[in-house]
N, C-alpha and C. Protein backbone atom coordinates (compact mmCIF):
# COMPACT_ATOMS: atom_id res chain seq x y z
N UNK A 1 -73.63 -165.29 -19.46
CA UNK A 1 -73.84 -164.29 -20.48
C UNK A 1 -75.11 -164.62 -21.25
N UNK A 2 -75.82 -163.83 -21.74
CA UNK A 2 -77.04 -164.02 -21.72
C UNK A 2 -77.10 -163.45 -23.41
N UNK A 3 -77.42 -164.58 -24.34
CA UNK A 3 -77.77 -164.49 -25.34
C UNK A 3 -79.20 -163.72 -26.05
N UNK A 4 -79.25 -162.91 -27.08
CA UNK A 4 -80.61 -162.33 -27.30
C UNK A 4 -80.98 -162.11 -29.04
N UNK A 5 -82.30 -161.33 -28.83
CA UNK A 5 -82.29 -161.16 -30.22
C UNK A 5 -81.50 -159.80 -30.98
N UNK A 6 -80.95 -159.18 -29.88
CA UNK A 6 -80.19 -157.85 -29.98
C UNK A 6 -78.77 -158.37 -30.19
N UNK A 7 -78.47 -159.59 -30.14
CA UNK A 7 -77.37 -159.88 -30.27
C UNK A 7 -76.74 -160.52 -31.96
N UNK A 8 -77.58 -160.73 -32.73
CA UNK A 8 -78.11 -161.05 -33.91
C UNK A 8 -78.19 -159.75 -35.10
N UNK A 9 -77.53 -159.54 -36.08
CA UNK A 9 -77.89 -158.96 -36.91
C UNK A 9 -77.52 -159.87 -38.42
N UNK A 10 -78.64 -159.72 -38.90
CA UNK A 10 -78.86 -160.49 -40.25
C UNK A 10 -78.78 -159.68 -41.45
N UNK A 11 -78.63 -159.91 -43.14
CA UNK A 11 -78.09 -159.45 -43.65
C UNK A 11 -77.58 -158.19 -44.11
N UNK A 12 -76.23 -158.13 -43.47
CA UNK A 12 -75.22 -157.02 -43.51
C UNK A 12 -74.76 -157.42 -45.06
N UNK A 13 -74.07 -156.09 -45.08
CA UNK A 13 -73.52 -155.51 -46.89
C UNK A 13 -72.23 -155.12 -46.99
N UNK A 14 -71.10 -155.56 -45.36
CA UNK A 14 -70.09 -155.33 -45.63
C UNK A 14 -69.00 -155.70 -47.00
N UNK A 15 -67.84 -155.21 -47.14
CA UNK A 15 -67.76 -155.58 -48.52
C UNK A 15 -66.70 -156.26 -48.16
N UNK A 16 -65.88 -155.94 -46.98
CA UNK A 16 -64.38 -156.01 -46.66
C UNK A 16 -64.45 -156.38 -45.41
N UNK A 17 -63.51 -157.05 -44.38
CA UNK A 17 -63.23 -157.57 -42.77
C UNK A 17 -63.34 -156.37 -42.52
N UNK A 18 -62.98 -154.78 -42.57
CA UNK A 18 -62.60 -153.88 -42.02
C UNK A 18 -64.19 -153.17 -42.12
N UNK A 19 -64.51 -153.20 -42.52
CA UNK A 19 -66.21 -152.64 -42.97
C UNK A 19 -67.16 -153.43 -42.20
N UNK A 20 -67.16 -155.04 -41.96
CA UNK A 20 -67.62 -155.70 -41.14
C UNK A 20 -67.34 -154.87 -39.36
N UNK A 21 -66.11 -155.34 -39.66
CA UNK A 21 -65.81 -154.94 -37.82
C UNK A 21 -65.90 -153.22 -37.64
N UNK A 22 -66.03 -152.89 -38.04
CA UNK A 22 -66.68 -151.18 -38.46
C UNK A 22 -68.21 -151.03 -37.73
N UNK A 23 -68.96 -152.05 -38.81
CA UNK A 23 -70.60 -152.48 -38.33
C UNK A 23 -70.46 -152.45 -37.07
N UNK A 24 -70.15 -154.09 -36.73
CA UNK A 24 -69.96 -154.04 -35.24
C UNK A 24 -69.57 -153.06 -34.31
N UNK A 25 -68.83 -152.81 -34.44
CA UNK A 25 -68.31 -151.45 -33.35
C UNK A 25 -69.48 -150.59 -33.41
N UNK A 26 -69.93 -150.08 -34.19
CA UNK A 26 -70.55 -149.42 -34.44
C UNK A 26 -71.92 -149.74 -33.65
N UNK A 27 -72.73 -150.70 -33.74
CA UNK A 27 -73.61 -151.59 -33.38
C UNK A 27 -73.44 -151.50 -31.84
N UNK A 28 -72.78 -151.98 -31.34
CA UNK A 28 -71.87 -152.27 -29.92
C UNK A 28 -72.35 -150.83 -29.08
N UNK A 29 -71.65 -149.98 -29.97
CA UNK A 29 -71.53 -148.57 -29.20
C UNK A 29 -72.96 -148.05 -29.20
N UNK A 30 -73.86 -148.30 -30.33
CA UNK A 30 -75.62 -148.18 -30.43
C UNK A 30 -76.33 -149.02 -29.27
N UNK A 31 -75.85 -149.98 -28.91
CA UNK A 31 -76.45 -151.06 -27.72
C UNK A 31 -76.01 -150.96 -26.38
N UNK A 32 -75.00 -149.83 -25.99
CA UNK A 32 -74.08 -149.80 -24.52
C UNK A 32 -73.53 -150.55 -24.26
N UNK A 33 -72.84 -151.44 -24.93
CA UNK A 33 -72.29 -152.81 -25.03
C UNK A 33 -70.53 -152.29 -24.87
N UNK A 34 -70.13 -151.00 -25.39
CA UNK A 34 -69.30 -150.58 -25.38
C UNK A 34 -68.83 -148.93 -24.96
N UNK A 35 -68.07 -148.44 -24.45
CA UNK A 35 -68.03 -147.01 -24.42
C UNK A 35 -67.56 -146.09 -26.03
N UNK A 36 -67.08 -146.35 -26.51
CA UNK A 36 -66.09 -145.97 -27.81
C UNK A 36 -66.12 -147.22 -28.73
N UNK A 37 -66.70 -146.72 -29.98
CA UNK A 37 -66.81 -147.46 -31.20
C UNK A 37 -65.75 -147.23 -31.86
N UNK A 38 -65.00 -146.28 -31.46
CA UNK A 38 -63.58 -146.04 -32.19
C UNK A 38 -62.16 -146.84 -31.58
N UNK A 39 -62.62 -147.31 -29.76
CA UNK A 39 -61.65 -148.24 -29.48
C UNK A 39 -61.80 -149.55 -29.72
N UNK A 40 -63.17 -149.86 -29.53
CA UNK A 40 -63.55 -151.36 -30.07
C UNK A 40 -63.29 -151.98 -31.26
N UNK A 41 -63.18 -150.41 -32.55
CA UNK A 41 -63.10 -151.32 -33.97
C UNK A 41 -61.04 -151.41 -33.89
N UNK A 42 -60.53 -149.90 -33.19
CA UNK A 42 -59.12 -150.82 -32.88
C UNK A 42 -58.28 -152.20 -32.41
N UNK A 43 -59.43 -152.08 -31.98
CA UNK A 43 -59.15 -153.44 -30.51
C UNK A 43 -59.43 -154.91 -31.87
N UNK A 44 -60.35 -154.55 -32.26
CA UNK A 44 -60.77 -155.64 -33.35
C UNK A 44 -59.41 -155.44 -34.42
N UNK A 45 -59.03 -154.54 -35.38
CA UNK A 45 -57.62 -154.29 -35.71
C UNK A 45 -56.50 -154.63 -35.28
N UNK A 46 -56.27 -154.39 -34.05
CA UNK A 46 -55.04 -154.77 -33.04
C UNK A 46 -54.98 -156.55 -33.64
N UNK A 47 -56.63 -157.05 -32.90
CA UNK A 47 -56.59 -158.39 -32.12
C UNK A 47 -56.33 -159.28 -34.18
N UNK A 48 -56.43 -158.66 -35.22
CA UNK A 48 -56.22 -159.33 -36.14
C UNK A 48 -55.31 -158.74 -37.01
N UNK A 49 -54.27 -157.79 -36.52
CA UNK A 49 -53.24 -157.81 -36.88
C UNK A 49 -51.93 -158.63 -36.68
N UNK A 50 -52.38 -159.16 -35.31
CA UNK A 50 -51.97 -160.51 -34.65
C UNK A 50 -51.55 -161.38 -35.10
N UNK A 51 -52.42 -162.27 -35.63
CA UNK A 51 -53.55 -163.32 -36.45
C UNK A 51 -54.76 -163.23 -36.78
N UNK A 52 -54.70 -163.94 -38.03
CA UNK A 52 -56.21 -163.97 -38.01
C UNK A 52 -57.13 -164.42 -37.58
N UNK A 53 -58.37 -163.83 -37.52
CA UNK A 53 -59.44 -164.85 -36.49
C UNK A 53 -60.46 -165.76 -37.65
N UNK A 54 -59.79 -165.32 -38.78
CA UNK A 54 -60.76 -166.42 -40.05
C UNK A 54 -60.49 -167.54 -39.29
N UNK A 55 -61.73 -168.93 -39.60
CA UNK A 55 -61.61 -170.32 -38.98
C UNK A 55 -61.66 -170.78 -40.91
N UNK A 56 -62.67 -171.57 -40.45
CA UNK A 56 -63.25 -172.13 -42.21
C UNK A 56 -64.50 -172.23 -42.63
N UNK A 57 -64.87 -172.47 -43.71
CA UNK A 57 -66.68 -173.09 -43.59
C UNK A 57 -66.98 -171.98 -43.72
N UNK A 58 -66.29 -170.26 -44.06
CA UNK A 58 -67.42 -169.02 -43.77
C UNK A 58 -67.26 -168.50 -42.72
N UNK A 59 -66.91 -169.38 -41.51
CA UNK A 59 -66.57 -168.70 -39.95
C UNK A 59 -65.46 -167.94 -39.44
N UNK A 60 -65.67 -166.83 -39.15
CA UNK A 60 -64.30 -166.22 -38.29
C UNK A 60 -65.73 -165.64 -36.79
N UNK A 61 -64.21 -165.39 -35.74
CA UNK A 61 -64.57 -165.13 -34.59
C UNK A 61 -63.34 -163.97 -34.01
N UNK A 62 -63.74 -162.86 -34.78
CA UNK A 62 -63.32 -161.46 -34.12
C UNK A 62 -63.36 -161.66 -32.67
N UNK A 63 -62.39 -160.49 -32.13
CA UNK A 63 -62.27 -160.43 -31.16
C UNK A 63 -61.92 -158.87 -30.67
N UNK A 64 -62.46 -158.46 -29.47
CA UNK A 64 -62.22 -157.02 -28.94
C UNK A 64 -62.13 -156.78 -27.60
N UNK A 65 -60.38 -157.16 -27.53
CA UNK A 65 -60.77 -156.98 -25.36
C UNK A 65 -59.80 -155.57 -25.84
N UNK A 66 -60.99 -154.91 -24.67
CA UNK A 66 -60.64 -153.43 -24.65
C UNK A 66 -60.97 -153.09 -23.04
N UNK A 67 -60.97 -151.76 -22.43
CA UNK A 67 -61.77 -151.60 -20.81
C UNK A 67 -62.54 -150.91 -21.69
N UNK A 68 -62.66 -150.13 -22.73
CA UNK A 68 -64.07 -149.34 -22.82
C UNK A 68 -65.39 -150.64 -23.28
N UNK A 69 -64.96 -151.94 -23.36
CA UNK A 69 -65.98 -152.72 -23.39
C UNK A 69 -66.79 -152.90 -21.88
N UNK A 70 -68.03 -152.90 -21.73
CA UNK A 70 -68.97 -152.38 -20.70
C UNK A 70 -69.31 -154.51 -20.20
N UNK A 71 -69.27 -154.86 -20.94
CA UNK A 71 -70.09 -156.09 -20.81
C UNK A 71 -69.41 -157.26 -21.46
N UNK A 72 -69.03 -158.67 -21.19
CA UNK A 72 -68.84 -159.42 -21.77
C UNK A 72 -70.54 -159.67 -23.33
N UNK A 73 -69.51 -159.63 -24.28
CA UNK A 73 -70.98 -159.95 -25.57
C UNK A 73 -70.17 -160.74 -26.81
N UNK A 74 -71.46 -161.74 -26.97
CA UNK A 74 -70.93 -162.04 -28.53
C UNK A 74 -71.96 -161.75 -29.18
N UNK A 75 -71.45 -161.13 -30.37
CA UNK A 75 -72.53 -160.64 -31.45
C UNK A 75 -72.27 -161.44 -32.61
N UNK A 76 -73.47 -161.94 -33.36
CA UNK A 76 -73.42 -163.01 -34.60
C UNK A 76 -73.93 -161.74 -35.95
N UNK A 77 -73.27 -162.47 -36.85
CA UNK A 77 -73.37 -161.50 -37.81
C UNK A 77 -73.25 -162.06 -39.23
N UNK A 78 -74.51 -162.06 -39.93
CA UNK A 78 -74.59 -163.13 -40.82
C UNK A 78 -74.66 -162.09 -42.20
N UNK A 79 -72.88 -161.76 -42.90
CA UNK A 79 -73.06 -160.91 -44.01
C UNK A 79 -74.10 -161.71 -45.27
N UNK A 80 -74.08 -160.65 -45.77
CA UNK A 80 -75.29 -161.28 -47.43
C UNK A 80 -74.51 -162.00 -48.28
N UNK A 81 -73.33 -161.91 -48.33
CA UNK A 81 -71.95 -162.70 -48.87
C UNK A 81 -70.85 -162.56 -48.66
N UNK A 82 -69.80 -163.43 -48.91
CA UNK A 82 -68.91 -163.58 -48.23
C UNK A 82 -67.47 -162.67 -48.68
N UNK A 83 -66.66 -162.42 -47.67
CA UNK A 83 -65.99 -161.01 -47.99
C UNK A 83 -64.75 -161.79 -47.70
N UNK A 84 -63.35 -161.16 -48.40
CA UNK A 84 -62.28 -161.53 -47.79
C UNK A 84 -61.68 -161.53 -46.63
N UNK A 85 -60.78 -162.59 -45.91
CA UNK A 85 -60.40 -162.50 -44.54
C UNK A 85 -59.71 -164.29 -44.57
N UNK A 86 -58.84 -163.89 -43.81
CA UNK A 86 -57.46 -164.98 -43.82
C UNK A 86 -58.23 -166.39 -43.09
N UNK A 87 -58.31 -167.37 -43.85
CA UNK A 87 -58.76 -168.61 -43.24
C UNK A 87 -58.15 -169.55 -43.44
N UNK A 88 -58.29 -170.49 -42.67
CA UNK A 88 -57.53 -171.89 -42.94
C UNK A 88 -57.69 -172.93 -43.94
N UNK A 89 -59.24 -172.55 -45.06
CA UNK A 89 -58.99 -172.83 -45.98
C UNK A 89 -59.42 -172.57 -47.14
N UNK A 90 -58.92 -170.86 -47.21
CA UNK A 90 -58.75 -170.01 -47.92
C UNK A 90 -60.44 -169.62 -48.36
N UNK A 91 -61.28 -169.64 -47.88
CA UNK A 91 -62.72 -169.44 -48.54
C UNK A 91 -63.10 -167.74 -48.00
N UNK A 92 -63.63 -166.98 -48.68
CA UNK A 92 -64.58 -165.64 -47.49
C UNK A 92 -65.58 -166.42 -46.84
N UNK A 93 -65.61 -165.40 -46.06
CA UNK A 93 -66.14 -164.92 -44.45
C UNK A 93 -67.62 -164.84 -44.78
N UNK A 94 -68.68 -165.26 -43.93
CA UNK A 94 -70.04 -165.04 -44.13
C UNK A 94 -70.53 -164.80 -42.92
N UNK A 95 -69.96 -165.65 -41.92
CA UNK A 95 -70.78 -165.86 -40.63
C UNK A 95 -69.77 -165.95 -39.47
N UNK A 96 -70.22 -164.82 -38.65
CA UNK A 96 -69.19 -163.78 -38.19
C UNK A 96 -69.53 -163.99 -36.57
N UNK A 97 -68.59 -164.77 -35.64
CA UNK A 97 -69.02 -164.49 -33.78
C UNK A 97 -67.96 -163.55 -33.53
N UNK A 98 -68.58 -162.50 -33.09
CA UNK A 98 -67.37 -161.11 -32.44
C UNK A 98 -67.84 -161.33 -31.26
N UNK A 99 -66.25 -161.62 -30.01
CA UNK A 99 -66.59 -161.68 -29.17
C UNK A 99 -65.93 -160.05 -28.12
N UNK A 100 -66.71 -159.60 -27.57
CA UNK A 100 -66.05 -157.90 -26.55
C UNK A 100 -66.11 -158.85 -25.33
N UNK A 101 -65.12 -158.17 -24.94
CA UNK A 101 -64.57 -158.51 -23.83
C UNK A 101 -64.06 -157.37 -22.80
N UNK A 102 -64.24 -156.71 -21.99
CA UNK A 102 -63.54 -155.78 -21.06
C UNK A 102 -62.36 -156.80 -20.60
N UNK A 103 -61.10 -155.52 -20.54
CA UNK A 103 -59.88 -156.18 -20.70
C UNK A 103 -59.60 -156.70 -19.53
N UNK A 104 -60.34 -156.85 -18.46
CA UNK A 104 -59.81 -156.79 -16.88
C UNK A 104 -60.91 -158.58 -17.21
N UNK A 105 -61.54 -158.89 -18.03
CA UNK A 105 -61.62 -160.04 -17.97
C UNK A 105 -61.08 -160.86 -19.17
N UNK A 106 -60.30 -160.38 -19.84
CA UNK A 106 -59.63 -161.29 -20.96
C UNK A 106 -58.92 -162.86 -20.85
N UNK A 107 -58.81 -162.83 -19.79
CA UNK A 107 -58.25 -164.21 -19.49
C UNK A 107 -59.33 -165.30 -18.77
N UNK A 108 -60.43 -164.76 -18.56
CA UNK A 108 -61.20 -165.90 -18.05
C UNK A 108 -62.25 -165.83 -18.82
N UNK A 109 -63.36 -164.80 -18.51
CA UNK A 109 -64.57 -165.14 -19.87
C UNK A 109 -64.15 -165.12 -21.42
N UNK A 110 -62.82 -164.50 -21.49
CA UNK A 110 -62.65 -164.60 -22.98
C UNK A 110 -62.50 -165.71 -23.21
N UNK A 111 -61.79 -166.36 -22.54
CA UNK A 111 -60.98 -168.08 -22.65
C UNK A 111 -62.37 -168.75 -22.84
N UNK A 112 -63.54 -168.99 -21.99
CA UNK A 112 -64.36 -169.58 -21.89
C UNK A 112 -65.46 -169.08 -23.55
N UNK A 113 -65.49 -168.10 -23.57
CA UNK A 113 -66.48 -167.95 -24.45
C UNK A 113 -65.84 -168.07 -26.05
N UNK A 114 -64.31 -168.19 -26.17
CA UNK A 114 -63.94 -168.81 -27.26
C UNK A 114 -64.06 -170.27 -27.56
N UNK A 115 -63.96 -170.42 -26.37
CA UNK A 115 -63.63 -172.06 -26.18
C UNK A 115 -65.31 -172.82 -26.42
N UNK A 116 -66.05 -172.11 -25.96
CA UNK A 116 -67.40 -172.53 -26.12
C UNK A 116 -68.15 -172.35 -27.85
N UNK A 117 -67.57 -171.22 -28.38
CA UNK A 117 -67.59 -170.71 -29.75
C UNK A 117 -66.85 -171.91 -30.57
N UNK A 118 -65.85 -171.88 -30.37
CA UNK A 118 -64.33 -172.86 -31.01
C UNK A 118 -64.66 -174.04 -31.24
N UNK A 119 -65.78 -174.96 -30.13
CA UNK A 119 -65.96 -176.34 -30.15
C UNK A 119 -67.30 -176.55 -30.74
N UNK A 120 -68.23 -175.34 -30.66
CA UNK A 120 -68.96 -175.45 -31.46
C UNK A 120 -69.31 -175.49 -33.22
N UNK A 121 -68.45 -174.86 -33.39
CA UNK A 121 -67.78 -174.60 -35.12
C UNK A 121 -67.27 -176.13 -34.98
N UNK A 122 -66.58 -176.96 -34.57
CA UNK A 122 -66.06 -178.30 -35.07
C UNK A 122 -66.85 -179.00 -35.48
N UNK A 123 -68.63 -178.79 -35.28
CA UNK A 123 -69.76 -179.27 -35.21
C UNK A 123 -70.57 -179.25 -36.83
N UNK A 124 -70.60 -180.27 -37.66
CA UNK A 124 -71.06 -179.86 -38.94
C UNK A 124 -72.77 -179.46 -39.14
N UNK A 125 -73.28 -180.30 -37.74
CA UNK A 125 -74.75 -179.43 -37.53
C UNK A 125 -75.18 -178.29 -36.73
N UNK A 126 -74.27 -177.81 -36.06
CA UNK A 126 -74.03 -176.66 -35.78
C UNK A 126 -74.27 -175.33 -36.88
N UNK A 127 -73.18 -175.74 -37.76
CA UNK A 127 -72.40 -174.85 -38.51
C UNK A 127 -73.61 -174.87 -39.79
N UNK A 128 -74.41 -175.82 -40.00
CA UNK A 128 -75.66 -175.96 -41.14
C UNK A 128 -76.35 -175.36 -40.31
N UNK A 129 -76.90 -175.65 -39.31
CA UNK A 129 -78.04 -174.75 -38.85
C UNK A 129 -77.80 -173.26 -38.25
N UNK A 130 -76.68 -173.44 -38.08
CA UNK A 130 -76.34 -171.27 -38.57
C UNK A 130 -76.55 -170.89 -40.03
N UNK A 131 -75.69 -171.96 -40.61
CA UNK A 131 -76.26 -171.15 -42.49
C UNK A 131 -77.54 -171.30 -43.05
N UNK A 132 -78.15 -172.61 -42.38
CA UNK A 132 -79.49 -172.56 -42.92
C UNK A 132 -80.34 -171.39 -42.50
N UNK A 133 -80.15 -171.00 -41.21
CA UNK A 133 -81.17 -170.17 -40.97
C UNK A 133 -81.66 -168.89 -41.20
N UNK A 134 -82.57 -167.73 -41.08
CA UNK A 134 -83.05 -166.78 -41.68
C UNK A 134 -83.97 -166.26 -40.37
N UNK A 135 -83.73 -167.03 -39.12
CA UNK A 135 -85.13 -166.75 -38.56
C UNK A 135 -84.00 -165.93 -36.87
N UNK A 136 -83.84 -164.94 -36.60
CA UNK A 136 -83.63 -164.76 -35.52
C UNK A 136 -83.55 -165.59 -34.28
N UNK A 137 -85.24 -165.93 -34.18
CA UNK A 137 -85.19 -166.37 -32.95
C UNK A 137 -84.99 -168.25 -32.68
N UNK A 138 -84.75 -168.32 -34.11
CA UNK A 138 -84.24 -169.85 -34.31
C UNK A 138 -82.61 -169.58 -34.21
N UNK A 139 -82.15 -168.82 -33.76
CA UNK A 139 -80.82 -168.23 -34.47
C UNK A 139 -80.39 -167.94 -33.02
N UNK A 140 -80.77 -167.36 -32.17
CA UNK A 140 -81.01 -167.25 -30.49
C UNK A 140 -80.76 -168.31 -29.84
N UNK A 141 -82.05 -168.99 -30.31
CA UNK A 141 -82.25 -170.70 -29.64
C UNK A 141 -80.70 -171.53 -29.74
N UNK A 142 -80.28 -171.65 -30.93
CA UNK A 142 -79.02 -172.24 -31.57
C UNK A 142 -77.88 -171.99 -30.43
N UNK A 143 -77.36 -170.88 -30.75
CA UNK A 143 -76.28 -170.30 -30.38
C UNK A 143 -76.49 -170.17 -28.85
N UNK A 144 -77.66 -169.79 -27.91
CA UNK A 144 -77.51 -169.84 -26.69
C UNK A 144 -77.68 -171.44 -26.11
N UNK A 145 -78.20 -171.75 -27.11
CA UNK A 145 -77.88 -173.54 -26.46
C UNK A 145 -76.24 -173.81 -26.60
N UNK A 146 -75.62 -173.68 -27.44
CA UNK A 146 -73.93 -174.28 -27.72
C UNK A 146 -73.32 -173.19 -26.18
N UNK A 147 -73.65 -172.02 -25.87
CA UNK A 147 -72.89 -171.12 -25.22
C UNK A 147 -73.06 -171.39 -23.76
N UNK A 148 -73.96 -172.39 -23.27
CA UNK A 148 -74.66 -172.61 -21.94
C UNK A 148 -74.16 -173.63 -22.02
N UNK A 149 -74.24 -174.36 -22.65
CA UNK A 149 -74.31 -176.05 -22.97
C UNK A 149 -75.18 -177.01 -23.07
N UNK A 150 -76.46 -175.85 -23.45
CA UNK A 150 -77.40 -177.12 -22.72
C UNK A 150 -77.45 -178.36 -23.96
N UNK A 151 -76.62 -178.21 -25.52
CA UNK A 151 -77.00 -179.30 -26.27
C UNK A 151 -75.66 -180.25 -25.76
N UNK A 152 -74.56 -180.28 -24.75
CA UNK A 152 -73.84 -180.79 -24.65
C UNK A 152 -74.30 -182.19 -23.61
């Protein structure tokens, strides 16, 4: 899966989780990334009515396996401040990996591209050099290195 600068959007003004994953969908369905921005922001609803996908530190990692998703994608999404959403230790949300998934692959690239997301967040220079940054394509570099492996 192939990381980009289209995959990146920097400061968003959501106010709420539901306004965030709104963006996204929204975004998704602007990029062909998805067929329906109206099943994707369900699918994101569904997948966190569940549980939540808040982590900590600011991080949650939405999720949207749907079939109208066209493409395995993770989209990073760095709000202007941090909004409410259920975490493990209790802080808002700032810095956002939504991962789409077409549902006919939910069990293998989803598994993998959480798991690659998941171990990277355990990482405290990881997780600084997502908040430090401001620069896209330093922001690219980052995240497609943890998703390949090449910093492993």
């Amino acid at each position: 899966m192939k990381f980009t600068k289209e995959n990146v959007l920097l400061n968003q003004a959501a106010d709420s989780k539901e306004a965030l994953l709104r963006i996204i969908a929204r975004y998704a369905k602007l990029q062909n990334i998805v067929e329906s921005e109206e099943a994707t922001y369900s699918a994101f609803l569904k997948r966190e009515s569940e549980s939540s996908t808040g982590l900590q530190d600011g991080f949650a990692i939405p999720h949207a396996k749907d079939e109208t998703v066209k493409t395995p994608t993770v989209i990073f999404v760095k709000n202007k401040s941090g909004i409410s959403w259920e975490t493990f230790d209790d802080q808002p949300v700032q810095y956002v990996f939504a991962l789409l998934v077409p549902k006919a692959e939910q069990g293998t690239v989803h598994i993998q591209m959480l798991s690659a997301l998941a171990t990277a967040l355990m990482e405290d220079d990881f997780k600084d050099a997502i908040i430090k940054s401001t620069d896209v394509k330093e922001l690219v570099t980052i995240i497609s290195n943890e998703m390949t492996g090449v910093n492993q």
